[in-house]
Protein backbone atom coordinates (compact mmCIF):
# COMPACT_ATOMS: atom_id res chain seq x y z
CA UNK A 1 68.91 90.49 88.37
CA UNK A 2 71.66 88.43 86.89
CA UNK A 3 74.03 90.03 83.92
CA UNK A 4 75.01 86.72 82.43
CA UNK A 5 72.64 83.77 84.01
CA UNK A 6 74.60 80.49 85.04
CA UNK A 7 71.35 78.29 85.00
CA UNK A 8 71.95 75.38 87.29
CA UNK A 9 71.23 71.68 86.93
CA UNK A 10 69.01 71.05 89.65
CA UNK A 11 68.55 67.61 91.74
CA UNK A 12 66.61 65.52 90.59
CA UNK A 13 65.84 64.17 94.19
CA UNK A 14 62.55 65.95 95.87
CA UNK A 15 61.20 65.25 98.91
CA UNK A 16 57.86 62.20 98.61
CA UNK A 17 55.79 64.20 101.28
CA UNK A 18 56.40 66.62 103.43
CA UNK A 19 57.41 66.71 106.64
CA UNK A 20 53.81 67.61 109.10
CA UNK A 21 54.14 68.20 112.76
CA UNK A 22 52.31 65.34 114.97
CA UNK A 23 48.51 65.40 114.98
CA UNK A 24 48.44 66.15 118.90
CA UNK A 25 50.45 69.84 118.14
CA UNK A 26 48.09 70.60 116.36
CA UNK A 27 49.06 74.25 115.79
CA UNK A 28 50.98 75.54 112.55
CA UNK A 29 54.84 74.66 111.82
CA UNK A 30 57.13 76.54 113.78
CA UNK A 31 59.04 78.26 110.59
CA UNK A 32 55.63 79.69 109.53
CA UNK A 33 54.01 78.83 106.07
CA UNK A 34 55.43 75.53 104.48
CA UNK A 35 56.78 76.90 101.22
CA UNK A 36 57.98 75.18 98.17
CA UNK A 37 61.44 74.42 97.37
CA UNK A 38 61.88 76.80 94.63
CA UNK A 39 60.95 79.30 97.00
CA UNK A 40 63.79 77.72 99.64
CA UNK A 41 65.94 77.67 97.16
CA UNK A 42 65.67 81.48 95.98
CA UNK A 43 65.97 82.86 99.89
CA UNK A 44 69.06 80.25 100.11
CA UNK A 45 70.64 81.82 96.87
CA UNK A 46 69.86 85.54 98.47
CA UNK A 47 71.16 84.81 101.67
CA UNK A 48 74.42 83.82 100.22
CA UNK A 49 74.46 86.86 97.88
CA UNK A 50 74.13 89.15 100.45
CA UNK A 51 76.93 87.33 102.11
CA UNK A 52 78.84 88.16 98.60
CA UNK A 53 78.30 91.57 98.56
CA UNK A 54 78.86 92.22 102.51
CA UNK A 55 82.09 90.20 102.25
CA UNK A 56 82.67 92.48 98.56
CA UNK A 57 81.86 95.94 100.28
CA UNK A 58 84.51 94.78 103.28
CA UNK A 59 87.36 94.02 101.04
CA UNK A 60 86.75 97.46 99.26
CA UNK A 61 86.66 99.45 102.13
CA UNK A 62 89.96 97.93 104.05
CA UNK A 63 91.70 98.23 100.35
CA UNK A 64 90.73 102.04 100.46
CA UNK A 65 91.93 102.18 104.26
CA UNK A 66 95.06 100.60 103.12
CA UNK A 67 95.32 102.78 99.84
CA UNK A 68 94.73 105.93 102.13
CA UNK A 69 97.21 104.98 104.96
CA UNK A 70 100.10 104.20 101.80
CA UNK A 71 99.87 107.45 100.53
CA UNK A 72 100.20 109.12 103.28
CA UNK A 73 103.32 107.32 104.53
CA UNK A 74 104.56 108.36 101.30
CA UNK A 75 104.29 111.55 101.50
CA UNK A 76 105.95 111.54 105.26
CA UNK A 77 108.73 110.11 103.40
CA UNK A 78 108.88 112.16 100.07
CA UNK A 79 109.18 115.66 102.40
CA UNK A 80 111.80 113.77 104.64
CA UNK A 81 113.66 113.15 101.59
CA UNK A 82 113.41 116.57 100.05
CA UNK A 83 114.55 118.12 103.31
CA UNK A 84 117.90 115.80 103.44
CA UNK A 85 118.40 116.74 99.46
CA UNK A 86 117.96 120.55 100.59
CA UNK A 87 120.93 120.04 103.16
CA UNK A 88 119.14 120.45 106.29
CA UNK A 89 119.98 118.69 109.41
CA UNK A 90 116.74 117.86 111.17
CA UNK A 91 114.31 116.94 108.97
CA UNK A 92 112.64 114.48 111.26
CA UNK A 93 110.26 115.68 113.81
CA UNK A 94 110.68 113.83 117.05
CA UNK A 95 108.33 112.98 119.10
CA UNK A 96 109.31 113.99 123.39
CA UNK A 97 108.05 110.88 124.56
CA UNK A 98 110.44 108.93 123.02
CA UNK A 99 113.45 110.76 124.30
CA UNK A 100 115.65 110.03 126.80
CA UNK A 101 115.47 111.48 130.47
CA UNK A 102 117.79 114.06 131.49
C-alpha cells in the first residue's frame, strides 16, 4: 500500500514471444510457471522494498545503539565533573590492569 503513488512510465518495449525451453526437454521451465511481466515486475518492486525497509530498520537500530552508548558516556563524564567541582581528589575510578607493576 502506497501513501502517495509515484505511477511510473513503463517501457514501451515487451518481449515478441517468449522464451520456451527446447522441444527435446520437454519438461516445465526451470523457474516454475512462466508469469507475466506485470507480475515480474511487482515481485521485482517487493524485493527491493524489502531491501528498503531491512536497510531502514538497520540504520534505526545502530542510531539507537549510538544514541544509547552517547548518553551514557555523558553521564560518566557529568559525575566526573561534579566530583572535581565538589573538591575531591579521585574522582576517576581506575581500572588495576592498567597500572603499573610494583
Amino acid at each position: 500500500m502506497n501513501v502517495i503513488p509515484f505511477p511510473r512510465e513503463r517501457s514501451q518495449r515487451t518481449l515478441a514471444r517468449t522464451a520456451e525451453p527446447p522441444a527435446a526437454l520437454g519438461g516445465p521451465i526451470a523457474g516454475g510457471t512462466a508469469s507475466s511481466p506485470e507480475e515480474e515486475f511487482a515481485a521485482f518492486e517487493d524485493r527491493r522494498r524489502m531491501q528498503q525497509n531491512l536497510a531502514a530498520c538497520l540504520l534505526v537500530v545502530v542510531l539507537i545503539v549510538t544514541g544509547a552508548w552517547i548518553v551514557e558516556r555523558l553521564k560518566i563524564y557529568s559525575r566526573t565533573l561534579a566530583c572535581l567541582e565538589s573538591g575531591h581528589r579521585h574522582c576517576i575510578i581506575l581500572d588495576p590492569r592498567h597500572l603499573p607493576l610494583r
